[in-house]
N, C-alpha and C. Protein backbone atom coordinates (compact mmCIF):
# COMPACT_ATOMS: atom_id res chain seq x y z
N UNK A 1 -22.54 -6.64 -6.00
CA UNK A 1 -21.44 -6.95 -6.89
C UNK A 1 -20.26 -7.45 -6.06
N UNK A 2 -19.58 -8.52 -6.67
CA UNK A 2 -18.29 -8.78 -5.99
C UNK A 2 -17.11 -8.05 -6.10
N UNK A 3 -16.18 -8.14 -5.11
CA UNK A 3 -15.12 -7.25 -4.71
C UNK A 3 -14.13 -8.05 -5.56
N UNK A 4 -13.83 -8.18 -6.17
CA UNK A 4 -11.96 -9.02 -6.88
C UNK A 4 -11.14 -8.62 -5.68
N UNK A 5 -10.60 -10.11 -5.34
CA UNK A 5 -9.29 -10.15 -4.44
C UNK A 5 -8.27 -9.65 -5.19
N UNK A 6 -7.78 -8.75 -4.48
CA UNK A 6 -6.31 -8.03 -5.82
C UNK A 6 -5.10 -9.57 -5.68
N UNK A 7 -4.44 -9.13 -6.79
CA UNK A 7 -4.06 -10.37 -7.27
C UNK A 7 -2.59 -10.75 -6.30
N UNK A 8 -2.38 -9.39 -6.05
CA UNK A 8 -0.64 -9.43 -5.48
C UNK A 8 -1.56 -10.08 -3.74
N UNK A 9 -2.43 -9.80 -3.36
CA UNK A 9 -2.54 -10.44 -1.99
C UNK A 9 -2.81 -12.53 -2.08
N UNK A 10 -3.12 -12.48 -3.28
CA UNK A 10 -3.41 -13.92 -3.42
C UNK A 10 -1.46 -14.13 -3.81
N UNK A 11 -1.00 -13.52 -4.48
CA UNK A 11 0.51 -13.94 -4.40
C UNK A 11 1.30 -14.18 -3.30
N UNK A 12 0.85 -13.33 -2.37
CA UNK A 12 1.33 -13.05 -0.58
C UNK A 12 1.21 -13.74 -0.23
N UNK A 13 -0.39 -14.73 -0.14
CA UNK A 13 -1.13 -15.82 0.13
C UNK A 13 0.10 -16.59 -0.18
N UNK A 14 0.06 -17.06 -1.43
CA UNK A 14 0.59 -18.48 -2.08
C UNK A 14 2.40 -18.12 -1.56
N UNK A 15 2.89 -17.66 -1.18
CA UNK A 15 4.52 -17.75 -0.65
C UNK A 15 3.84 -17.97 0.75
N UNK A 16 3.22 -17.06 1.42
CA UNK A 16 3.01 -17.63 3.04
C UNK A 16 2.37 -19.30 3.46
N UNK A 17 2.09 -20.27 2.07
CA UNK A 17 1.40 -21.22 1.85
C UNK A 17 2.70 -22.00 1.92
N UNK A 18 3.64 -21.40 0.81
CA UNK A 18 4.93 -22.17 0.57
C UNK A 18 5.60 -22.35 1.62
N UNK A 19 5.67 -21.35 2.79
CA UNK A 19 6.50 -21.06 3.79
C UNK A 19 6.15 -21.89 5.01
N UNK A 20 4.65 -22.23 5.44
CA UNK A 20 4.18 -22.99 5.71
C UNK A 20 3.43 -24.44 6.07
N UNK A 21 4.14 -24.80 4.71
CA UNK A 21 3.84 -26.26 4.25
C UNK A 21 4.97 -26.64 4.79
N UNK A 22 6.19 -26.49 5.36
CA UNK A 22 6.84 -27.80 5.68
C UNK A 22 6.77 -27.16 7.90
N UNK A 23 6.11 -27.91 7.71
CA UNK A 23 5.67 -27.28 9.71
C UNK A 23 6.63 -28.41 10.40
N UNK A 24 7.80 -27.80 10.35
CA UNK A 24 8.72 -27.94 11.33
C UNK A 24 8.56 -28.35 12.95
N UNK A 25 7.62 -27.35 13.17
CA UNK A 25 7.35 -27.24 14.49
C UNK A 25 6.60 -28.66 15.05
N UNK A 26 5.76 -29.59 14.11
CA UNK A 26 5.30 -30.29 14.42
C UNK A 26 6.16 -32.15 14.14
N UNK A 27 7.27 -31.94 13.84
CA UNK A 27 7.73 -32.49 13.68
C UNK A 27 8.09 -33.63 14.57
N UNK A 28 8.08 -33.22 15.61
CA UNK A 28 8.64 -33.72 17.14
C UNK A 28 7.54 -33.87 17.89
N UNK A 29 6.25 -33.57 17.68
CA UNK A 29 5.27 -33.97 18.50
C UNK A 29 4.37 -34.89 18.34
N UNK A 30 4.32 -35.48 19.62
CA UNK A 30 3.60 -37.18 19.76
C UNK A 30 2.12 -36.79 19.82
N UNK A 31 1.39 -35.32 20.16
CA UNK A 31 -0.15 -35.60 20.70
C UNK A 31 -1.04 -35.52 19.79
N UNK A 32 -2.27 -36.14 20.05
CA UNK A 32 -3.25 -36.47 19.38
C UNK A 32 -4.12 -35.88 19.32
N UNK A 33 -4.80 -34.79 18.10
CA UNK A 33 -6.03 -34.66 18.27
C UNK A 33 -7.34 -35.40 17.48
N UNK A 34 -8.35 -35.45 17.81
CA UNK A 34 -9.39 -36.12 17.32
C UNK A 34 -8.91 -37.46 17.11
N UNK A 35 -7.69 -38.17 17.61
CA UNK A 35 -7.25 -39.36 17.42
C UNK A 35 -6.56 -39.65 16.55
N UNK A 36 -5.80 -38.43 15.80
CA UNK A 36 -4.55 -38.58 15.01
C UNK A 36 -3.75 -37.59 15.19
N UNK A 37 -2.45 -37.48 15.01
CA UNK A 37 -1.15 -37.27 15.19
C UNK A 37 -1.77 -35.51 14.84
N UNK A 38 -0.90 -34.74 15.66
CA UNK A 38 -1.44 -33.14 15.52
C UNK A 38 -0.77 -33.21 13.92
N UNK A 39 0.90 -33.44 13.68
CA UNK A 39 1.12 -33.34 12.44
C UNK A 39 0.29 -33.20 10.49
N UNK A 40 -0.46 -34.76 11.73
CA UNK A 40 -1.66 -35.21 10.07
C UNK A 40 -2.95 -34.25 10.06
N UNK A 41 -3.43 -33.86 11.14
CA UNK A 41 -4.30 -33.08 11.31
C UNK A 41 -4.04 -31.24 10.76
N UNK A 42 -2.71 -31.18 10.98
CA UNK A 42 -2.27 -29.92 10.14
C UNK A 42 -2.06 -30.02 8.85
N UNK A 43 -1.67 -30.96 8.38
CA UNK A 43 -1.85 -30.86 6.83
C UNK A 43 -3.05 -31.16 6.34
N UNK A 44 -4.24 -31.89 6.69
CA UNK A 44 -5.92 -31.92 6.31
C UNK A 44 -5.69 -30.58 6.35
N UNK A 45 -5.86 -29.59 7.39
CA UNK A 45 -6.22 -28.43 7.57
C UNK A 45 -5.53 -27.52 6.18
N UNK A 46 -4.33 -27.50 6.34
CA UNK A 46 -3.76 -27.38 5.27
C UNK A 46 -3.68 -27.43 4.24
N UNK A 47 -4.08 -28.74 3.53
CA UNK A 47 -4.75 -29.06 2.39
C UNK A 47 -6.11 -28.72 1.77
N UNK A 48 -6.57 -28.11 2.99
CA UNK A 48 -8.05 -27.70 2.89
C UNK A 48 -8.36 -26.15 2.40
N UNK A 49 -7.05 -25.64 3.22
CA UNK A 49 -6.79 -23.95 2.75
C UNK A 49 -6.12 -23.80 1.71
N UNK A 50 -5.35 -24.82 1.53
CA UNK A 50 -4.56 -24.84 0.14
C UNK A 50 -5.67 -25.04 -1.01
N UNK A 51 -6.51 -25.43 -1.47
CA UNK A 51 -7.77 -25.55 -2.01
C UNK A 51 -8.57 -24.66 -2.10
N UNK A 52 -8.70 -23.78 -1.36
CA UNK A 52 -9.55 -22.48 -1.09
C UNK A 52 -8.40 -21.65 -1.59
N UNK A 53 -7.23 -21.48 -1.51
CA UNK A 53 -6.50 -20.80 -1.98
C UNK A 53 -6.09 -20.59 -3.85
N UNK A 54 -6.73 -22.03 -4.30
CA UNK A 54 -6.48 -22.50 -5.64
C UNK A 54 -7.39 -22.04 -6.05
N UNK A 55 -8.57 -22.32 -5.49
CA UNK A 55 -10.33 -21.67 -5.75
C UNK A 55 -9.94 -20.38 -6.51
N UNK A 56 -9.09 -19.33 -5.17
CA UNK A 56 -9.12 -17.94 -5.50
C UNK A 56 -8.26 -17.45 -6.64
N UNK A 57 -6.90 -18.70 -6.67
CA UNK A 57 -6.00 -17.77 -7.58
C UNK A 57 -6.66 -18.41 -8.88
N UNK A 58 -7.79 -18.90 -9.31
CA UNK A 58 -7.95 -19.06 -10.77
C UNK A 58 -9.63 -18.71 -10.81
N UNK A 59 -10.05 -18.35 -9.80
CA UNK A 59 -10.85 -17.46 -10.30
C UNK A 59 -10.79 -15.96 -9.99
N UNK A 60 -9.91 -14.69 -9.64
CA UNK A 60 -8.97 -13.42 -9.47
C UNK A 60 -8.16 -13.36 -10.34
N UNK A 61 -7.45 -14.60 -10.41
CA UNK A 61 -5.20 -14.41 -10.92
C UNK A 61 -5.69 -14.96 -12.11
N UNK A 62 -6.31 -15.82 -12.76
CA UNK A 62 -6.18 -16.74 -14.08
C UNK A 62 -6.39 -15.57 -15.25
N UNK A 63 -5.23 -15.75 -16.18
CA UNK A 63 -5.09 -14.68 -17.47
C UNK A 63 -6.43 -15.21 -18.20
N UNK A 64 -7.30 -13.96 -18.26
CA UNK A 64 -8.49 -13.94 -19.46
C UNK A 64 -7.90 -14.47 -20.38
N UNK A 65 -7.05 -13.25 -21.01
CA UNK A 65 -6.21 -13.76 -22.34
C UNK A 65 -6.16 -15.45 -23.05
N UNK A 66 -5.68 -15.92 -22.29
CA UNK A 66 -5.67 -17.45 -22.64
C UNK A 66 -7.29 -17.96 -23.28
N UNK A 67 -8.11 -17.36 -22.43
CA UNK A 67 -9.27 -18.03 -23.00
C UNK A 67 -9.87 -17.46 -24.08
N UNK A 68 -9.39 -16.26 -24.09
CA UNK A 68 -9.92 -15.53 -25.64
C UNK A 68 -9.55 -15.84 -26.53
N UNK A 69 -8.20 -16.06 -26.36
CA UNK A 69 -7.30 -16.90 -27.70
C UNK A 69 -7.92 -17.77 -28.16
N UNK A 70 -8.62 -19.35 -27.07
CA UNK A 70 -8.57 -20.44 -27.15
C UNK A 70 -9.68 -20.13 -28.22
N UNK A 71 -10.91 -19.16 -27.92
CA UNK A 71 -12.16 -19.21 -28.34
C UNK A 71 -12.61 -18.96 -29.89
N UNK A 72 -11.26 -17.55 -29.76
CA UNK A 72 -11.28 -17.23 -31.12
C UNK A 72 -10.25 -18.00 -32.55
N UNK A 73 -9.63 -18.94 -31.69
CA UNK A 73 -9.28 -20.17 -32.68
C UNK A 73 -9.71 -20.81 -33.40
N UNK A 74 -10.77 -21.31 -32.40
CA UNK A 74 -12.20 -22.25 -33.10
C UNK A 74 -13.08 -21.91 -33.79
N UNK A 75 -13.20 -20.35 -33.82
CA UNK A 75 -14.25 -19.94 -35.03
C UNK A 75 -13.69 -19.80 -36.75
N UNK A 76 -12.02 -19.62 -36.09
CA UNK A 76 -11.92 -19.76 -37.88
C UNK A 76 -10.94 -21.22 -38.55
């Protein structure tokens, strides 16, 4: 059986995501890995965890509720 990620650590997640997306640090640097700018290479990476992160908060965080509503609309 699967474990549910509790929801407040996927919230923790998504501010340390927010806090992280503007990488300062790379701002000023010229080197290259794999033949592009470290900058562009941190946001692929980035964009990649940000995605895995979306994965989790809507399948853990997404309100049931909403879909029960939707379901039991359509039957009457």
């Amino acid at each position: 059986m699967k474990r549910p990620v509790p929801r407040w650590a996927l919230y923790v997640a998504l501010a340390v995501f927010y806090v992280l997306h503007n990488d300062l640090w790379f701002w000023n640097d010229a080197r290259l890995v794999i033949g592009l700018p470290v900058g562009l290479v941190y946001h692929i990476g980035f964009a990649v965890a940000a995605s895995i992160l979306m994965i989790l908060l809507v399948t853990y965080a997404w309100p049931h509720h909403i879909e029960v509503d939707d379901e039991t609309e359509g039957e009457s």
